[in-house]
N, C-alpha and C. Protein backbone atom coordinates (compact mmCIF):
# COMPACT_ATOMS: atom_id res chain seq x y z
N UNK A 1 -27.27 32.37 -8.59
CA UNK A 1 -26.56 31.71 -7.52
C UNK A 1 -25.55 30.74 -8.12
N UNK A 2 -24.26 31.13 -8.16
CA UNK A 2 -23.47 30.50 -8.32
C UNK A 2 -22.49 29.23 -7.43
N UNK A 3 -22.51 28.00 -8.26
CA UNK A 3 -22.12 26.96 -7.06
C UNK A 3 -20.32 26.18 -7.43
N UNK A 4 -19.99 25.75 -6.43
CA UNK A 4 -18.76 25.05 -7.33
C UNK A 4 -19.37 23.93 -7.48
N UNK A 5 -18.45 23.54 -8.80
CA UNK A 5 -18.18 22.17 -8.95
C UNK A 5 -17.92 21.26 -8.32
N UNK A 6 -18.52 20.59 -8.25
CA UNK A 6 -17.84 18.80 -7.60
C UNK A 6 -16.41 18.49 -8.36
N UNK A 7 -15.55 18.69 -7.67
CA UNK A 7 -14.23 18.22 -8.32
C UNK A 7 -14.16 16.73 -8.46
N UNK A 8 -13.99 16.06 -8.87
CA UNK A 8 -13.84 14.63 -9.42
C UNK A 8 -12.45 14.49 -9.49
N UNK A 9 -12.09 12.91 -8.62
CA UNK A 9 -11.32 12.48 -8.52
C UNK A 9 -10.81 11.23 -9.19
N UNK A 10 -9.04 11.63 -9.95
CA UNK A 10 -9.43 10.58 -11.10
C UNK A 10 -9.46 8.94 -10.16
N UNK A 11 -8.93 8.55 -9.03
CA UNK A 11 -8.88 7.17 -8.58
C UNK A 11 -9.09 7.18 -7.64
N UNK A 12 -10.25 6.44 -7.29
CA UNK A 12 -10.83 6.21 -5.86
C UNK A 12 -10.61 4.80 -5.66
N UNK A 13 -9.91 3.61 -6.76
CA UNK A 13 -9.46 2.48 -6.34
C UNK A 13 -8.31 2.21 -5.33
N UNK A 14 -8.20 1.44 -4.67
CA UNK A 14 -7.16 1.90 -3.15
C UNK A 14 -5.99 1.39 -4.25
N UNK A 15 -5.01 1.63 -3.47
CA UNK A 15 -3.63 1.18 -4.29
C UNK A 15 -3.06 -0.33 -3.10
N UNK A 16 -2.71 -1.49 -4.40
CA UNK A 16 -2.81 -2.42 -3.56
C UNK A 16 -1.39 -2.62 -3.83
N UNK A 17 -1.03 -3.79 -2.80
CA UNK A 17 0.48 -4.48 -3.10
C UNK A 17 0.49 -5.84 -3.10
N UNK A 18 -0.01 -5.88 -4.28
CA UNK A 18 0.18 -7.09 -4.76
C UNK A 18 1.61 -8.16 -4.60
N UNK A 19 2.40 -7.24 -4.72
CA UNK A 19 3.54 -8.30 -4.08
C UNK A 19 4.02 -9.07 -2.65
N UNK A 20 2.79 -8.09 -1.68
CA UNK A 20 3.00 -8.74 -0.01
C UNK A 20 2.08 -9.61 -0.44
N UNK A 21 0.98 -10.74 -0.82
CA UNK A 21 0.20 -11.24 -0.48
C UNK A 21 1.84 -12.94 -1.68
N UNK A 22 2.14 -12.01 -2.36
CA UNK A 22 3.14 -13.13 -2.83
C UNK A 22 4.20 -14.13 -1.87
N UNK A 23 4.64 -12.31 -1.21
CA UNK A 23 5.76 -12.62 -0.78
C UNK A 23 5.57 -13.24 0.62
N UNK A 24 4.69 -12.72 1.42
CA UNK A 24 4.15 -12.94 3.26
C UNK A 24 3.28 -13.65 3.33
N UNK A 25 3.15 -14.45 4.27
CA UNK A 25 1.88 -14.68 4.99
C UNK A 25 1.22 -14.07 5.98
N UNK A 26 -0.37 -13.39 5.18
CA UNK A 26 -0.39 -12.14 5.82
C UNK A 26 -1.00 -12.26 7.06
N UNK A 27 -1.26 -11.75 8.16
CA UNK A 27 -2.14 -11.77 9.25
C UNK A 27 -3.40 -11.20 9.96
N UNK A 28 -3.12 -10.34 11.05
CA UNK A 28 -4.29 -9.41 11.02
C UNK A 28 -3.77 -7.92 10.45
N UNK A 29 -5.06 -7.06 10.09
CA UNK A 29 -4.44 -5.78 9.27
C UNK A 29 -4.83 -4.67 10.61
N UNK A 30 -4.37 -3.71 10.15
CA UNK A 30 -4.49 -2.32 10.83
C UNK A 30 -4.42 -1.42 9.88
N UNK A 31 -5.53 -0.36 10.28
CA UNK A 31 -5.52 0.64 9.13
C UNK A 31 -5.25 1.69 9.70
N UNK A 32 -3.92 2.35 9.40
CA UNK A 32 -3.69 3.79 9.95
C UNK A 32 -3.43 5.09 8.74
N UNK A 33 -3.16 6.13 9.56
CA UNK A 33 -3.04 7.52 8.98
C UNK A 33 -1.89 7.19 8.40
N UNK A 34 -1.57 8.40 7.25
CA UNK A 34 -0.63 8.93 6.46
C UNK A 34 0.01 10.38 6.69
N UNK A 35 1.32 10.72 7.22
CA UNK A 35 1.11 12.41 7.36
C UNK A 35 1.87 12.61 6.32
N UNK A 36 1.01 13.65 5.36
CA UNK A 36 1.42 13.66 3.75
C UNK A 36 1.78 15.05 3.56
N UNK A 37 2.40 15.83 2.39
CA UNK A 37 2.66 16.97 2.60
C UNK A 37 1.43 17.34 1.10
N UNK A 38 1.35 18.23 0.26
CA UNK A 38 -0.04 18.65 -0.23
C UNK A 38 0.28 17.69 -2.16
N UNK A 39 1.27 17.59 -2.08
CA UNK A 39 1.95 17.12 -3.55
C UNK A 39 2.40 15.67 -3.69
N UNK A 40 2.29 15.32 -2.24
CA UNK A 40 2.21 13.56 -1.90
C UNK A 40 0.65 13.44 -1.64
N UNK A 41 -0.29 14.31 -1.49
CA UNK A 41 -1.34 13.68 -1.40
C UNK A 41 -1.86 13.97 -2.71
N UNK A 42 -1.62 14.55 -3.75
CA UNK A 42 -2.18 15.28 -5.23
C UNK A 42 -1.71 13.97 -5.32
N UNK A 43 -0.59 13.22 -5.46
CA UNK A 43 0.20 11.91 -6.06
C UNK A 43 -0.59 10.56 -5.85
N UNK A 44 -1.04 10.93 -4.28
CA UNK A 44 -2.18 9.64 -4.13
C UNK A 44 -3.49 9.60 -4.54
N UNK A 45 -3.86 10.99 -4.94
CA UNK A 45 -5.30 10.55 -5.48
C UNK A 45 -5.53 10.34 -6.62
N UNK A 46 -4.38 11.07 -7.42
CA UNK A 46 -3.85 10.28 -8.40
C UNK A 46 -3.50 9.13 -9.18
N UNK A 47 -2.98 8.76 -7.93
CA UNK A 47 -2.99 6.57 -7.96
C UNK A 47 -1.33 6.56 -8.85
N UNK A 48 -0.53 7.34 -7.88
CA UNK A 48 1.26 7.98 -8.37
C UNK A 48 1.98 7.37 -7.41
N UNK A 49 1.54 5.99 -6.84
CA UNK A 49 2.18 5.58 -5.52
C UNK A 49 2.21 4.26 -5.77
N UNK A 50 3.27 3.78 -5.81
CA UNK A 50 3.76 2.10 -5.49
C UNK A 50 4.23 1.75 -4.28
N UNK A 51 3.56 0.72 -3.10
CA UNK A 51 4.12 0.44 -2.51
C UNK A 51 4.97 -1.21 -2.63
N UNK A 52 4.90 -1.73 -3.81
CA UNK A 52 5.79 -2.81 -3.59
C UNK A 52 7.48 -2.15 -3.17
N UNK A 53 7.86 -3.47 -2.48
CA UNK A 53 9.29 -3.37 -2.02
C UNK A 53 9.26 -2.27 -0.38
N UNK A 54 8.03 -1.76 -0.24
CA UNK A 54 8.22 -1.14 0.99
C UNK A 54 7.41 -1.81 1.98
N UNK A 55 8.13 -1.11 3.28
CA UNK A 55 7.89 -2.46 4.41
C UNK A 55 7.47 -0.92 5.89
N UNK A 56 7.11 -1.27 7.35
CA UNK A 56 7.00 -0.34 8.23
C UNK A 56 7.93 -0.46 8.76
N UNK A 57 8.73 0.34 9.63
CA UNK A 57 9.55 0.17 10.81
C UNK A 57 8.91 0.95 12.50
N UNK A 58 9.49 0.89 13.02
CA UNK A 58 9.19 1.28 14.44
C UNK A 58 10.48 2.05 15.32
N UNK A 59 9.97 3.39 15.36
CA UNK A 59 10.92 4.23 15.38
C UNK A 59 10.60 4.90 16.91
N UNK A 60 11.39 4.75 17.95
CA UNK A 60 10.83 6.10 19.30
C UNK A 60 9.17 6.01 19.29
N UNK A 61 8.81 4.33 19.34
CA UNK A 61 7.42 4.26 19.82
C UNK A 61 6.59 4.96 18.60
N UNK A 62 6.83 5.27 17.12
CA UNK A 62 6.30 5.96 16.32
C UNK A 62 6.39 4.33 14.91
N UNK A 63 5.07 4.67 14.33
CA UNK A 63 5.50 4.08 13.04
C UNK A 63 6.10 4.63 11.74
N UNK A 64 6.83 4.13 10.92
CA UNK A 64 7.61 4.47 9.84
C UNK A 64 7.61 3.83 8.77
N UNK A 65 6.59 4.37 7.45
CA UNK A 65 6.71 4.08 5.97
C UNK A 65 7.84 3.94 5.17
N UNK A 66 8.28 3.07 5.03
CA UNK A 66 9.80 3.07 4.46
C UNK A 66 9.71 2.61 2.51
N UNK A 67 10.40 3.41 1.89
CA UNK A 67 10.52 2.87 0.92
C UNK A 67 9.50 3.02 -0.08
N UNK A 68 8.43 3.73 0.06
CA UNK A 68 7.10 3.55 -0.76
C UNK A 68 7.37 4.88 -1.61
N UNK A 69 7.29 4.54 -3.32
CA UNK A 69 7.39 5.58 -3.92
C UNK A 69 6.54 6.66 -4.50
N UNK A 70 6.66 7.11 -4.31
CA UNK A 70 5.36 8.65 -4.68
C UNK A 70 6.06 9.61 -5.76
N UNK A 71 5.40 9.68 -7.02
CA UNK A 71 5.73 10.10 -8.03
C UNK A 71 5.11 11.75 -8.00
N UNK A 72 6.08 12.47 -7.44
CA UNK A 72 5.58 13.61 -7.38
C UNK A 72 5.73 14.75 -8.38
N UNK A 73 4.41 15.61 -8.75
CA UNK A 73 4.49 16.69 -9.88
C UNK A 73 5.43 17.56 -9.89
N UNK A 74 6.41 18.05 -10.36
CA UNK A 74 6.96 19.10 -10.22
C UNK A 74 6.54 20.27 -11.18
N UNK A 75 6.92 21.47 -10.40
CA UNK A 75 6.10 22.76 -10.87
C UNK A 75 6.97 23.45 -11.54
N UNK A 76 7.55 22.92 -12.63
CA UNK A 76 8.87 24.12 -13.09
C UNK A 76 8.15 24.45 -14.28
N UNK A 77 8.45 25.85 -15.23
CA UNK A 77 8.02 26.43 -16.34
C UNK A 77 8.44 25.84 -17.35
N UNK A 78 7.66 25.55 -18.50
CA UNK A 78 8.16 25.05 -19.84
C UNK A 78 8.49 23.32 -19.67
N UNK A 79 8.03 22.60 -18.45
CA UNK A 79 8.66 21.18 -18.48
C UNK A 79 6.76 20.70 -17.67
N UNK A 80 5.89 20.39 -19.04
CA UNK A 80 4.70 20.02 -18.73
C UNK A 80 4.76 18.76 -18.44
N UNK A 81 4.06 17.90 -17.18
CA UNK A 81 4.09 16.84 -16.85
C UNK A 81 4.89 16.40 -16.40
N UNK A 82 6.45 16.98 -15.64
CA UNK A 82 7.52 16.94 -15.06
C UNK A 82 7.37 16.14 -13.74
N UNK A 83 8.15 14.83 -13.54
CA UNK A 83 7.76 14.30 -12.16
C UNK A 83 9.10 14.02 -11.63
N UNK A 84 8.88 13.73 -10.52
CA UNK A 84 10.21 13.05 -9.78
C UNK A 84 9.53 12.09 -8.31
N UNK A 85 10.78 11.27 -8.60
CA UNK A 85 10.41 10.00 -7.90
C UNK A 85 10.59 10.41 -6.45
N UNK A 86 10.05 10.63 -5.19
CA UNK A 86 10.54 10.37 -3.87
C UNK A 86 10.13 9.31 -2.94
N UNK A 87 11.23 8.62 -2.25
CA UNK A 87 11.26 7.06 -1.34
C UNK A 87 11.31 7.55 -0.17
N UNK A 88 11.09 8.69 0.46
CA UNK A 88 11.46 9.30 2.02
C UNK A 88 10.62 8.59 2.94
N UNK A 89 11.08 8.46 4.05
CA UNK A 89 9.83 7.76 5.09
C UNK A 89 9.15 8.57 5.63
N UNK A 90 7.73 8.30 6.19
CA UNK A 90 6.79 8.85 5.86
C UNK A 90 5.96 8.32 7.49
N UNK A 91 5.67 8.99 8.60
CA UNK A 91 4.87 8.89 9.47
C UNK A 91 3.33 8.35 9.58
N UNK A 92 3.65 7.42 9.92
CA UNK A 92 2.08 6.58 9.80
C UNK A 92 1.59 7.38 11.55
N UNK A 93 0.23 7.05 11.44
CA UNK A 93 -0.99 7.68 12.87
C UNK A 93 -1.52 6.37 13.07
N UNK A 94 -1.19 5.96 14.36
CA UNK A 94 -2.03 4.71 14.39
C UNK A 94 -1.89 4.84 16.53
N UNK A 95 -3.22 4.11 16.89
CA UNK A 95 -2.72 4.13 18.40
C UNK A 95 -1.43 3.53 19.31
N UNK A 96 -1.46 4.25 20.21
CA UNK A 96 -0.59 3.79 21.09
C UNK A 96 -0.26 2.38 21.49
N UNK A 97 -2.04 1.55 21.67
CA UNK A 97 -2.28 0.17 21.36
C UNK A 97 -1.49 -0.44 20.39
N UNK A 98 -2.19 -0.14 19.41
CA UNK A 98 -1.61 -0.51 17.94
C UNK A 98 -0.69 -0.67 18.04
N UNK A 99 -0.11 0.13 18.10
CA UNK A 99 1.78 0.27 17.90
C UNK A 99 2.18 -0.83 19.01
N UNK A 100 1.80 -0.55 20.43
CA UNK A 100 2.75 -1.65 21.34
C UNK A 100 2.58 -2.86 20.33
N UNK A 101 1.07 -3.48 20.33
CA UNK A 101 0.57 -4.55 19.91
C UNK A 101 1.70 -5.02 18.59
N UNK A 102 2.06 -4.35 17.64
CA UNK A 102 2.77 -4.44 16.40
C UNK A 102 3.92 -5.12 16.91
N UNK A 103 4.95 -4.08 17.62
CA UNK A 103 6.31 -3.92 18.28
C UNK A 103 6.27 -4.98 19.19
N UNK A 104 5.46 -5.98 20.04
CA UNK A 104 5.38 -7.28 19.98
C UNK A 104 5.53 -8.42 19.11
N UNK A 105 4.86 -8.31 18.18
CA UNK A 105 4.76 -9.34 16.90
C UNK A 105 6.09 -8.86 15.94
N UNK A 106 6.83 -7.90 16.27
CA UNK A 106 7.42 -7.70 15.64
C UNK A 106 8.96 -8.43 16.05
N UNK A 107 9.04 -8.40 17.38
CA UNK A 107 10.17 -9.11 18.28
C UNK A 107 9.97 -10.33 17.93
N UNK A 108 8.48 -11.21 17.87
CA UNK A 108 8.99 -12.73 17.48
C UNK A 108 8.97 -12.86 15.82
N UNK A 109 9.99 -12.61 15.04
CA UNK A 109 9.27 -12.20 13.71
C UNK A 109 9.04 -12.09 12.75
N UNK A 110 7.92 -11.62 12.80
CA UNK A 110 7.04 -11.06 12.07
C UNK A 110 7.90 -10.02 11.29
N UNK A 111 7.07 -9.28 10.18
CA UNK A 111 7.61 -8.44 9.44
C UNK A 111 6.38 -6.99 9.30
N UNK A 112 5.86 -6.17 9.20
CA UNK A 112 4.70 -5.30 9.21
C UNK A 112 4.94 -4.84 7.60
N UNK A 113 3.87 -5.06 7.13
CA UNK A 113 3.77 -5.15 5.21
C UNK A 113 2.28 -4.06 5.23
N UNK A 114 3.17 -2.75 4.40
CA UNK A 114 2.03 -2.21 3.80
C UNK A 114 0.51 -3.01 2.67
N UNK A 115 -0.31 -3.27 2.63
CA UNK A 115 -1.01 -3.61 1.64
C UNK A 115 -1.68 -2.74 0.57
N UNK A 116 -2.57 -1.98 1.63
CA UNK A 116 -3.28 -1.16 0.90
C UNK A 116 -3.30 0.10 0.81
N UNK A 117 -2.99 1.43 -0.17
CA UNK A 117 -3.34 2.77 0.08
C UNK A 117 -4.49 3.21 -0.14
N UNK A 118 -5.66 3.43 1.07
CA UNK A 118 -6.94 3.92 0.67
C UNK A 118 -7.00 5.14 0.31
N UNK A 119 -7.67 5.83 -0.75
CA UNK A 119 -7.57 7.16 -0.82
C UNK A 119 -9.03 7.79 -0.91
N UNK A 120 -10.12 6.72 -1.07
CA UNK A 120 -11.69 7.29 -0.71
C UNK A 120 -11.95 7.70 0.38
N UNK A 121 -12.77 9.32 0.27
CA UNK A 121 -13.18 9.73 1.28
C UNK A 121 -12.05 10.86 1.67
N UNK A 122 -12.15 11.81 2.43
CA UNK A 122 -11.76 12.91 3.05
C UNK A 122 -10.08 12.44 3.70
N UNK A 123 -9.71 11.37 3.92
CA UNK A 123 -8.16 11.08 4.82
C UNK A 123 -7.80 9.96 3.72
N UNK A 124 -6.54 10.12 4.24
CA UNK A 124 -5.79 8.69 2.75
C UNK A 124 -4.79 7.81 3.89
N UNK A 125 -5.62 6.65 4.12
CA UNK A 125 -5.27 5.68 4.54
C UNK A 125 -4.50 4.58 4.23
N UNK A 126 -3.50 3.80 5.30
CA UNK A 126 -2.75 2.79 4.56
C UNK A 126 -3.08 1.69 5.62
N UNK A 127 -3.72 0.19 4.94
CA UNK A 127 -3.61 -0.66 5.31
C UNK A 127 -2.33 -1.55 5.98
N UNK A 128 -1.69 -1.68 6.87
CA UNK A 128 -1.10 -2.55 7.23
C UNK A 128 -1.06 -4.03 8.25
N UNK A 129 -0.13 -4.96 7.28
CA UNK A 129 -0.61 -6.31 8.19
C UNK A 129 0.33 -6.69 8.64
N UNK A 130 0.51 -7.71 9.38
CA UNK A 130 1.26 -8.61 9.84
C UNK A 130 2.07 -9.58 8.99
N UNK A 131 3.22 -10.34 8.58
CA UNK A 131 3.78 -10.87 7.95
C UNK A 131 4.73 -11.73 7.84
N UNK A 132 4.60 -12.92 7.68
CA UNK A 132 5.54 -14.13 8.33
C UNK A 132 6.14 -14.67 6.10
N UNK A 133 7.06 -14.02 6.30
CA UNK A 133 8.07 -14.26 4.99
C UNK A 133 8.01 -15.80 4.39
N UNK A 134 7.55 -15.75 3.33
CA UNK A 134 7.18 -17.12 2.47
C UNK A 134 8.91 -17.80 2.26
N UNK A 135 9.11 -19.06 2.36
CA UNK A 135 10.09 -19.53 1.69
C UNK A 135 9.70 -19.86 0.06
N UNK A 136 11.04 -20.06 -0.58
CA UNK A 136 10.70 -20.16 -1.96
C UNK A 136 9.95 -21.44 -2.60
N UNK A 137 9.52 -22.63 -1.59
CA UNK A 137 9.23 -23.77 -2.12
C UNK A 137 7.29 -22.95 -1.67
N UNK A 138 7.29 -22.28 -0.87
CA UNK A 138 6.19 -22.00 -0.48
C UNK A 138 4.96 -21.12 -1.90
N UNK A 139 6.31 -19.87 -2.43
CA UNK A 139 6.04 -19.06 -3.59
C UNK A 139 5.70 -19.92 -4.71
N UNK A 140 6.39 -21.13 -5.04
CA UNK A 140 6.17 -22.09 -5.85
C UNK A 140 4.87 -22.66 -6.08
N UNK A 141 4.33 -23.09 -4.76
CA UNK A 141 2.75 -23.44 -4.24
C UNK A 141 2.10 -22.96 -4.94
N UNK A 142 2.41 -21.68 -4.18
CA UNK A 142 1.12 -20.48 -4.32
C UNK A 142 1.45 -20.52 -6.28
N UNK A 143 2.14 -20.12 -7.18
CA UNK A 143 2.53 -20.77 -8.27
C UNK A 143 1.34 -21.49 -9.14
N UNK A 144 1.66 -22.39 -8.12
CA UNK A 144 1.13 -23.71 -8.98
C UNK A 144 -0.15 -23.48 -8.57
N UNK A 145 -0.75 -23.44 -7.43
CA UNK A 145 -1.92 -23.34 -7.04
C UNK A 145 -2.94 -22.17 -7.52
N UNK A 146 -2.55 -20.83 -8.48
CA UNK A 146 -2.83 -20.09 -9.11
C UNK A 146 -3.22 -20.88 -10.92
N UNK A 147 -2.20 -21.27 -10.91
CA UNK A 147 -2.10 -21.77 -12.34
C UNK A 147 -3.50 -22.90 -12.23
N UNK A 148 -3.71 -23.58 -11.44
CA UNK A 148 -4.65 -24.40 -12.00
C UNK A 148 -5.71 -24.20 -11.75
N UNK A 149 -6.15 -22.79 -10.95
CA UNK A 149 -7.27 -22.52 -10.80
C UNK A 149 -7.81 -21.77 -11.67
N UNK A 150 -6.84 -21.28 -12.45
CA UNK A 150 -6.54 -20.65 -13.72
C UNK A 150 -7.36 -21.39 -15.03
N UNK A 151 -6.44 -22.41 -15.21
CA UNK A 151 -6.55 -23.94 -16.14
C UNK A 151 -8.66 -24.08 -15.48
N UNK A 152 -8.59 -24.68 -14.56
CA UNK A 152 -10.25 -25.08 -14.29
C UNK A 152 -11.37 -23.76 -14.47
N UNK A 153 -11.10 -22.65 -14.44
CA UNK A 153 -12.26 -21.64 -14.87
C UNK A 153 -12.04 -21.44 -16.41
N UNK A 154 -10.85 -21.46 -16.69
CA UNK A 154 -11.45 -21.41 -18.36
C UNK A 154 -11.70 -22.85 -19.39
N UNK A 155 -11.84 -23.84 -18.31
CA UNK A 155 -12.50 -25.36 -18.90
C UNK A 155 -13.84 -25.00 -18.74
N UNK A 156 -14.55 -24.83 -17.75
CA UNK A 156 -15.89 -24.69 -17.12
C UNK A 156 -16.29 -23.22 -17.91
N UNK A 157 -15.64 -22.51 -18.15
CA UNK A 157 -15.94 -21.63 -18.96
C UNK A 157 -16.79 -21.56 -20.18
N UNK A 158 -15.72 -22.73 -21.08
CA UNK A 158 -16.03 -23.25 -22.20
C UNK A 158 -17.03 -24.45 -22.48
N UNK A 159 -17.20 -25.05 -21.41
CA UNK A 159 -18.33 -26.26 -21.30
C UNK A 159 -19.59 -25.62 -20.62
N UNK A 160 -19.89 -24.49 -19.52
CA UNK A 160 -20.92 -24.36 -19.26
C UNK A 160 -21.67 -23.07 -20.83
């Protein structure tokens, strides 16, 4: 009796964006669908996807991935490991709710910031939050307020 293999996946860590938690102040999240084609989703389980610099829009009552890059395989002969970059927007699934609810917060505003790409489990999900744009004395804070929390764990480090 012959069985398959468990295929193993090389990254089941979500893909984060570290640059919205810099740049926004984030709010509440929503986690919706991705509609992917079979070589954007090989790319995400992969962990072939950056979303810094990309943001949602709101299109004919629909949501819209803008900007997020997906490093996709290409299949040509004699060119092993061949990729190319694509930024196309990309249909998020999220409810009807959802969406009004967004497209509110979005009129007084707000900004809608990808965070997270989940890719554990059977569907590949993208976190999105809410987002009120940091000024630069604000980035500074956050800055400084990194740095010394920084500085105090490796004192206590060395003394405990």
């Amino acid at each position: 009796m012959k069985g398959k293999k468990p295929t193993k996946s090389k990254s089941t860590a979500p893909i984060i964006n570290r640059r919205a938690k810099f740049d926004y102040e984030l709010g509440d999240e929503i986690v919706a669908g991705v509609v992917l084609t079979g070589p954007e989703v090989r790319a995400a389980r992969d962990g072939h996807i950056q979303l810094k610099g990309s943001y949602v829009t709101i299109k004919n009552d629909e949501l819209w991935l803008n900007n997020a890059s997906f490093s996709l395989k290409l299949n040509e002969r004699g060119k092993a490991g061949a990729r190319t970059v694509d930024t196309e927007a990309r249909k998020l699934l999220a409810s009807r709710k959802q969406i009004t609810q967004l497209a509110l917060q979005k009129k007084s505003g707000m900004t809608i910031v990808p965070t997270k790409l989940l890719t554990k489990g059977k569907f590949i999900k993208l976190v999105i939050a809410l987002g009120k744009g940091k000024k630069s004395w604000d980035k500074r804070e956050t800055i400084k307020r990194r740095d010394l929390d920084r500085e105090y764990k490796k004192s206590t480090k060395f003394h405990a």
